[in-house]
N, C-alpha and C. Protein backbone atom coordinates (compact mmCIF):
# COMPACT_ATOMS: atom_id res chain seq x y z
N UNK A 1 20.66 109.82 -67.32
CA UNK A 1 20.69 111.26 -67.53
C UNK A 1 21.12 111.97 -66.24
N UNK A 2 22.09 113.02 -66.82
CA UNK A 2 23.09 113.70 -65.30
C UNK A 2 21.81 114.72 -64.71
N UNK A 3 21.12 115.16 -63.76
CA UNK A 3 20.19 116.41 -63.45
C UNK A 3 21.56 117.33 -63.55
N UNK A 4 21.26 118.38 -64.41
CA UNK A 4 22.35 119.47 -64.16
C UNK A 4 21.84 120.16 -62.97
N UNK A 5 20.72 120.29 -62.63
CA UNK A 5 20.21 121.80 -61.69
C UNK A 5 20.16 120.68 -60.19
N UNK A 6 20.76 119.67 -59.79
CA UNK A 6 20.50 118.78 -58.54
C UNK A 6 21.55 119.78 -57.53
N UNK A 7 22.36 120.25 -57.47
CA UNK A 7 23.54 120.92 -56.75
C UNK A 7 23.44 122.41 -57.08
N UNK A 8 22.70 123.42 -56.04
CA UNK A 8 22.70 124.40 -56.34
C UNK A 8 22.86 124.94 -55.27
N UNK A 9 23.43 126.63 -55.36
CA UNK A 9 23.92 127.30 -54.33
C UNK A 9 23.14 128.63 -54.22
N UNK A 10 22.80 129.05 -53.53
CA UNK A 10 21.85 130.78 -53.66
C UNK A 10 22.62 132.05 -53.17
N UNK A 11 23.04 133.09 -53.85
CA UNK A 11 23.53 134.11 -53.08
C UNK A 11 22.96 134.82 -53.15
N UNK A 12 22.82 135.63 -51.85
CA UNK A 12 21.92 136.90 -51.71
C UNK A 12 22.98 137.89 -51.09
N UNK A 13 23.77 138.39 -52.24
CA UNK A 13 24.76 139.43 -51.66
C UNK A 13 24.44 140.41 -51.10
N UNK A 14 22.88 141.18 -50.83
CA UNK A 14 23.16 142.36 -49.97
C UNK A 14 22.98 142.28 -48.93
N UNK A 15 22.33 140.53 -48.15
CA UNK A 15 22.27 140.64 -46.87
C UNK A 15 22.92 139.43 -46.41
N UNK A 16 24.53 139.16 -47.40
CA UNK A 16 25.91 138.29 -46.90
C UNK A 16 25.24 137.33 -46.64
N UNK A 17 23.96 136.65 -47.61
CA UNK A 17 23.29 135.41 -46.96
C UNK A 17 23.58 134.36 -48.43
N UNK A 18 23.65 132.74 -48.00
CA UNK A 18 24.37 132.17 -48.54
C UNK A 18 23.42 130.40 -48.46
N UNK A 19 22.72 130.00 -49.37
CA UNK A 19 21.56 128.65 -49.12
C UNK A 19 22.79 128.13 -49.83
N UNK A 20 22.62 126.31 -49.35
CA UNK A 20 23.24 125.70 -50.16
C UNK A 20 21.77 124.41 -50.09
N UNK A 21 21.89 123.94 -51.18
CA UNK A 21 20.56 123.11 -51.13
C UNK A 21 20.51 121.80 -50.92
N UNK A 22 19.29 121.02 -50.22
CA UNK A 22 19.54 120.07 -49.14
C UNK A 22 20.78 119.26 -49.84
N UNK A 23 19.78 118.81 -51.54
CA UNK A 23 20.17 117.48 -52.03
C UNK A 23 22.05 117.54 -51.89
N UNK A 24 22.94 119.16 -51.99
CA UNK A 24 24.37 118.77 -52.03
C UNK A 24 24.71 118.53 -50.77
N UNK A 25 24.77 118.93 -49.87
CA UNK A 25 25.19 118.18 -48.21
C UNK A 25 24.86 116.58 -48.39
N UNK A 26 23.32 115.99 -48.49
CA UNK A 26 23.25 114.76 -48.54
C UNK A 26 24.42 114.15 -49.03
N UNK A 27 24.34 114.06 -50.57
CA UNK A 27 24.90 113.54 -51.29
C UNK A 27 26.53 113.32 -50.70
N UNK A 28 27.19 114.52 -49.90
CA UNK A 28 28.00 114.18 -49.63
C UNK A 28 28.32 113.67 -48.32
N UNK A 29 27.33 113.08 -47.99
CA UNK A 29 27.41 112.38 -46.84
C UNK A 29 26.53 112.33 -45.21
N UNK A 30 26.04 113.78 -45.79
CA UNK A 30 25.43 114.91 -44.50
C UNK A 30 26.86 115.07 -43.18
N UNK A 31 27.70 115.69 -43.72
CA UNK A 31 28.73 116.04 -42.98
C UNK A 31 28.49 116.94 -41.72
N UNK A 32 28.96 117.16 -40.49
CA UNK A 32 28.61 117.97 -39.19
C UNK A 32 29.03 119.69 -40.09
N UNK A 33 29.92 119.04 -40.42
CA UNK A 33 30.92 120.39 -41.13
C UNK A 33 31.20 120.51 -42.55
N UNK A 34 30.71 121.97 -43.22
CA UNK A 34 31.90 121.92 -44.36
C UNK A 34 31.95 122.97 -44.78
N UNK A 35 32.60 123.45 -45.50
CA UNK A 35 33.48 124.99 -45.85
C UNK A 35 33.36 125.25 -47.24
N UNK A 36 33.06 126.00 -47.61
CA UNK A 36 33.51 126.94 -49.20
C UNK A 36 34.96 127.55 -49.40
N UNK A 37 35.12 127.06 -50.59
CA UNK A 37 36.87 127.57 -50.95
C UNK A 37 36.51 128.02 -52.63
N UNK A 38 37.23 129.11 -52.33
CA UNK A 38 36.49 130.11 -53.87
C UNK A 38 38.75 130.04 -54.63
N UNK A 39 38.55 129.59 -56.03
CA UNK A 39 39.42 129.34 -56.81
C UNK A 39 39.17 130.40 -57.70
N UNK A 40 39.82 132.14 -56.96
CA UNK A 40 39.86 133.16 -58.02
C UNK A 40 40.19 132.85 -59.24
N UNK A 41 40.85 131.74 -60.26
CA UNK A 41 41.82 131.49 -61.23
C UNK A 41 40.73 131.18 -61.83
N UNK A 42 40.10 130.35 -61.80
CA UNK A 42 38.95 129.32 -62.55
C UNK A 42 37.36 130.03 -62.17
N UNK A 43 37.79 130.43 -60.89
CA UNK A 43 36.19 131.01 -60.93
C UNK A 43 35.25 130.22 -60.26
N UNK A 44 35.87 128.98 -59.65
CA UNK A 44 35.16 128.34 -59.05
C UNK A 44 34.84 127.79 -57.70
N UNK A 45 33.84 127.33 -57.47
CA UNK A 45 33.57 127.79 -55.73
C UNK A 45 33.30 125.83 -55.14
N UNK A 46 34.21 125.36 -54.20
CA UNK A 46 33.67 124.27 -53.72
C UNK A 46 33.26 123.88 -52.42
N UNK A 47 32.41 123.20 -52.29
CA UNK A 47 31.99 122.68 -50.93
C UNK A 47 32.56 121.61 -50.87
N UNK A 48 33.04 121.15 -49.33
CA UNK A 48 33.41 119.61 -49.05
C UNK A 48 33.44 119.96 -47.82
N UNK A 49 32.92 118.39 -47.24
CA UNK A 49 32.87 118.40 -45.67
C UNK A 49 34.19 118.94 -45.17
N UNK A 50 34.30 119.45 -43.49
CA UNK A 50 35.54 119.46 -43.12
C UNK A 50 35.74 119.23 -41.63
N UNK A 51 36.62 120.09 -40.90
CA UNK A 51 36.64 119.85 -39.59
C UNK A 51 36.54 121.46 -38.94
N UNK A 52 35.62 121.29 -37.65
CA UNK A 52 35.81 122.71 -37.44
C UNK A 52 36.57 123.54 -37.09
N UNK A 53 37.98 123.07 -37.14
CA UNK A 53 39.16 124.22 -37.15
C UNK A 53 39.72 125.02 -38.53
N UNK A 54 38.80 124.02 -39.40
CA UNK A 54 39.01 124.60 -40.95
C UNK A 54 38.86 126.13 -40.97
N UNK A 55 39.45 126.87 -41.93
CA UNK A 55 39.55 128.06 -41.93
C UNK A 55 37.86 128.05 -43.18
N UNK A 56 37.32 129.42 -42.99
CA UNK A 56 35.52 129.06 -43.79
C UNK A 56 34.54 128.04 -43.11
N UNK A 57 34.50 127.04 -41.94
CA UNK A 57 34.13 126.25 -41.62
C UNK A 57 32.63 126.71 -41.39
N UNK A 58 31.43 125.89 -41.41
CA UNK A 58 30.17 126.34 -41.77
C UNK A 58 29.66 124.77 -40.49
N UNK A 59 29.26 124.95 -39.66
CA UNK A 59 28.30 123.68 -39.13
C UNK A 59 26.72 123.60 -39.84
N UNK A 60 26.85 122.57 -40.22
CA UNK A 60 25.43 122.10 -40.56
C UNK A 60 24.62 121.47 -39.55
N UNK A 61 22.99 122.49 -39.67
CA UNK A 61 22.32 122.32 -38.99
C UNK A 61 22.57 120.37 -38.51
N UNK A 62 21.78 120.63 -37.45
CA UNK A 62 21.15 119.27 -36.85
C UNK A 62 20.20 118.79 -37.56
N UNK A 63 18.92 119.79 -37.60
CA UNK A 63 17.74 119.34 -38.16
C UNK A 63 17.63 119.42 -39.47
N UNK A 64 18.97 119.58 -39.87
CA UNK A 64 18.99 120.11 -41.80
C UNK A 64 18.39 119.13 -42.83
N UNK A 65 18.29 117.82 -42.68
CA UNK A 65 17.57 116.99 -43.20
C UNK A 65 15.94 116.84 -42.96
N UNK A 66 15.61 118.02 -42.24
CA UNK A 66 14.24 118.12 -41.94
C UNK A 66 13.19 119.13 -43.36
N UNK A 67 14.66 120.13 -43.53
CA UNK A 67 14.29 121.45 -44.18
C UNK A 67 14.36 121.35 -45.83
N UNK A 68 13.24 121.33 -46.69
CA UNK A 68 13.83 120.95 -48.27
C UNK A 68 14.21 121.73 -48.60
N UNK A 69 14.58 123.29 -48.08
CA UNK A 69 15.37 123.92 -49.13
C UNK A 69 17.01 124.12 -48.40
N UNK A 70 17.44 123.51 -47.93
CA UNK A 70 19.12 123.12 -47.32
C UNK A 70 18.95 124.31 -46.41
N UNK A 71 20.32 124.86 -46.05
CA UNK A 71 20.40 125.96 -44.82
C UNK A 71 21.27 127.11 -45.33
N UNK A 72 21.17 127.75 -44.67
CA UNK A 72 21.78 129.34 -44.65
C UNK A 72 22.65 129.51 -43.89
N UNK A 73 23.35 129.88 -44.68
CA UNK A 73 24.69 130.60 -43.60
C UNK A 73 24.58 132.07 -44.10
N UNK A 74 25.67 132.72 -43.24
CA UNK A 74 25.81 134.46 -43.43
C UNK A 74 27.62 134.42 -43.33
N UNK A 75 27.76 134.75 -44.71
CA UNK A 75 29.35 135.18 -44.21
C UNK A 75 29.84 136.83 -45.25
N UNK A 76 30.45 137.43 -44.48
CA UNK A 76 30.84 138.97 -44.80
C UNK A 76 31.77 138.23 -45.53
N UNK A 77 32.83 138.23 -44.95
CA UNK A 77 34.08 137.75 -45.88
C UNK A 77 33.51 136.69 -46.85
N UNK A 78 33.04 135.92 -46.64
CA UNK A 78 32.57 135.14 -48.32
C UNK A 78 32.05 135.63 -49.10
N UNK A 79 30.75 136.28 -49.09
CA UNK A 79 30.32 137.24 -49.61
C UNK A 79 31.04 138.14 -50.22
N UNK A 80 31.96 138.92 -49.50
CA UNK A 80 32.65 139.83 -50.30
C UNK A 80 34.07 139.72 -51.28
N UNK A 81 34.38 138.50 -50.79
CA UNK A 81 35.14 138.27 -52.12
C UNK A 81 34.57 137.32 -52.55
N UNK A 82 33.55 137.17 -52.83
CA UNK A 82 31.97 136.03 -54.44
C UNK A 82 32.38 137.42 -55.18
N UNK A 83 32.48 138.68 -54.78
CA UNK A 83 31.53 139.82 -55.02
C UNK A 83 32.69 140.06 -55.86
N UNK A 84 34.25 140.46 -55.01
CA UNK A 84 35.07 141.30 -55.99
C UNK A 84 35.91 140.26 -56.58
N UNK A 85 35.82 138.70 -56.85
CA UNK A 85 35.89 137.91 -57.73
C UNK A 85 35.20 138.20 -59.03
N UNK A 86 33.90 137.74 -58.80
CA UNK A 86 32.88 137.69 -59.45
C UNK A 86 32.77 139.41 -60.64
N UNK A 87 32.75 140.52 -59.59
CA UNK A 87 32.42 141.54 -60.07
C UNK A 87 31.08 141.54 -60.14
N UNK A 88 30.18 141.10 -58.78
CA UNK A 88 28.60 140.60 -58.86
C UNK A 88 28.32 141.81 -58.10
N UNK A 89 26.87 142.70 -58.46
CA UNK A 89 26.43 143.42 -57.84
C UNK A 89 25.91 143.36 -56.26
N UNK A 90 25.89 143.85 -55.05
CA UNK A 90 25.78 143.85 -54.18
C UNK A 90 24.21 143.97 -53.96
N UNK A 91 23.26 144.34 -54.54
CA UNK A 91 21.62 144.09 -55.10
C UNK A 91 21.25 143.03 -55.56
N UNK A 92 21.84 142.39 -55.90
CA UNK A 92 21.59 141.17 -56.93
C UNK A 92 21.44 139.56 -56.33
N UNK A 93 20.85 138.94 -56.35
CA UNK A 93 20.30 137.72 -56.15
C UNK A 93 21.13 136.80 -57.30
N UNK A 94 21.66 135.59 -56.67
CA UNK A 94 22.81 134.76 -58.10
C UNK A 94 22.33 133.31 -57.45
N UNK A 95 22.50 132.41 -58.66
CA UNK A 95 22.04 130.51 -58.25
C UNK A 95 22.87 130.19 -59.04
N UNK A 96 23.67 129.65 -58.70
CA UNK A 96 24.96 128.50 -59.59
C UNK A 96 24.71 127.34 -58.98
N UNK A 97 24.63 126.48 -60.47
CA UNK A 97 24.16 125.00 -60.24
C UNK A 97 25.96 124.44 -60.18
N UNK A 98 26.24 123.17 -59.28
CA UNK A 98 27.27 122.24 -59.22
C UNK A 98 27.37 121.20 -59.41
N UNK A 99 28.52 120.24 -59.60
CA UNK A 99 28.53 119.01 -60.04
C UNK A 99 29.47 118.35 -58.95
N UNK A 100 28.75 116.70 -58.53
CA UNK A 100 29.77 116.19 -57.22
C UNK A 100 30.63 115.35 -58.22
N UNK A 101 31.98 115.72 -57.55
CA UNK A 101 32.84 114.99 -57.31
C UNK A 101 33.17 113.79 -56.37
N UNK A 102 32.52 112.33 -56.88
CA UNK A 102 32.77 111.26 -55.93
C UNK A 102 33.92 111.53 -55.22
N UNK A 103 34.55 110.81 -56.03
CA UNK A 103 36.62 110.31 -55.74
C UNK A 103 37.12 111.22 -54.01
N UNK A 104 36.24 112.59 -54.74
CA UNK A 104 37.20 113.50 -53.63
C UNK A 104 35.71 114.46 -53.14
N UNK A 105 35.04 113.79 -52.87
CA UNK A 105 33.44 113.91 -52.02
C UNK A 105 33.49 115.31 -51.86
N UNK A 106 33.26 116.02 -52.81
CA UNK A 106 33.58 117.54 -53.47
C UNK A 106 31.68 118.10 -54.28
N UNK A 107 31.77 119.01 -53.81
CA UNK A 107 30.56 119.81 -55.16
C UNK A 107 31.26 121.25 -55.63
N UNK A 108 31.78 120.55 -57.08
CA UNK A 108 32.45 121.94 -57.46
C UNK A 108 31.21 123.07 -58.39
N UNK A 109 30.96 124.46 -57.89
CA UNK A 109 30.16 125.15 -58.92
C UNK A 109 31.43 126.13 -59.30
N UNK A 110 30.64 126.23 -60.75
CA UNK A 110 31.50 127.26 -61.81
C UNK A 110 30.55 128.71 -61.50
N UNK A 111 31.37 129.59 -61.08
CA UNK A 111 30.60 130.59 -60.61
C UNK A 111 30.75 131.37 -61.93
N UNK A 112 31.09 130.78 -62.80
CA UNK A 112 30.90 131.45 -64.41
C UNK A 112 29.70 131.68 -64.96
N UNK A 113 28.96 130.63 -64.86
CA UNK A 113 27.57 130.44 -65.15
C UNK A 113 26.43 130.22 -64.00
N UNK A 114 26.24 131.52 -63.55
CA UNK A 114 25.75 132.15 -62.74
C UNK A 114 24.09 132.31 -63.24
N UNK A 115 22.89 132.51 -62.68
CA UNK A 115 21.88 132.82 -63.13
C UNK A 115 21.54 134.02 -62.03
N UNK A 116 20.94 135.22 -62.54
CA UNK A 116 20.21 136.13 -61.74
C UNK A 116 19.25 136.06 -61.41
N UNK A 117 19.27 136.04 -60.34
CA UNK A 117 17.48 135.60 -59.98
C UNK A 117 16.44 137.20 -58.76
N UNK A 118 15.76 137.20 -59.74
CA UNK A 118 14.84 138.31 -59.63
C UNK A 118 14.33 138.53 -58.84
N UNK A 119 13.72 137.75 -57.51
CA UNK A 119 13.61 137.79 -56.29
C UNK A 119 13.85 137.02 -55.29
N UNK A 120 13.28 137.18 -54.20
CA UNK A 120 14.14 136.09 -52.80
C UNK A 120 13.88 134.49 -53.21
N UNK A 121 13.05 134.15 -54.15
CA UNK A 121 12.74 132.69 -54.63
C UNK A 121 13.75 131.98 -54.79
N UNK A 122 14.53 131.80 -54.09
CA UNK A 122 15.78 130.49 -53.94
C UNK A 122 15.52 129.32 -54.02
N UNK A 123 14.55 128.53 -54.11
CA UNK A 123 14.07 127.23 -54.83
C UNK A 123 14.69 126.84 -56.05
């Protein structure tokens, strides 16, 4: 049985803050680095390790395998186009669950199916 909810992402658009949760970094390897790339067409948002000259590049903590709920980043520009992609309120709290891609050591989420979540509880 697949866990659908194992790969999840937290947005907290009004303060450009951004969890990604431990279990998707592991899984893909616990990379130093990796980046979000948002696919206006499809709607969909992926993580994959990268290098830090990548354009979006995000360092993952050191101690990130210490923390069970993954790490936080803050990005304006990501944030704001989730937002005028999406058409997501700037108040609003959002959790999109993802699915890894072995082959190409990928976690793609469908930012289609989005859940609102009612307060800072990002768990």
């Amino acid at each position: 049985m697949i866990d659908e909810h194992k790969y999840k992402v937290f947005f907290s658009t009004k303060w450009y803050k951004i969890r990604i949760n431990q279990q998707t970094i592991l899984d893909m390897g616990y990379p130093t680095m990796v980046r979000m790339l948002i696919n206006p067409e499809t709607k969909e948002l992926v993580v994959q390790p990268c290098n830090s000259y990548e354009k979006l590049s995000f360092k993952v903590p050191n101690d990130f395998a210490e923390d069970c709920h993954g790490f936080e980043l803050s990005s304006i520009a990501l944030t704001e186009l989730l937002v005028d992609t999406m058409g997501w309120d700037m108040d609003t709290h959002y959790r999109v669950y993802g699915r890894y891609i072995k082959k190409e050591n990928i976690i793609v989420f469908d930012l289609k199916k989005y859940e609102v979540v009612l307060n800072d509880d990002n768990d």
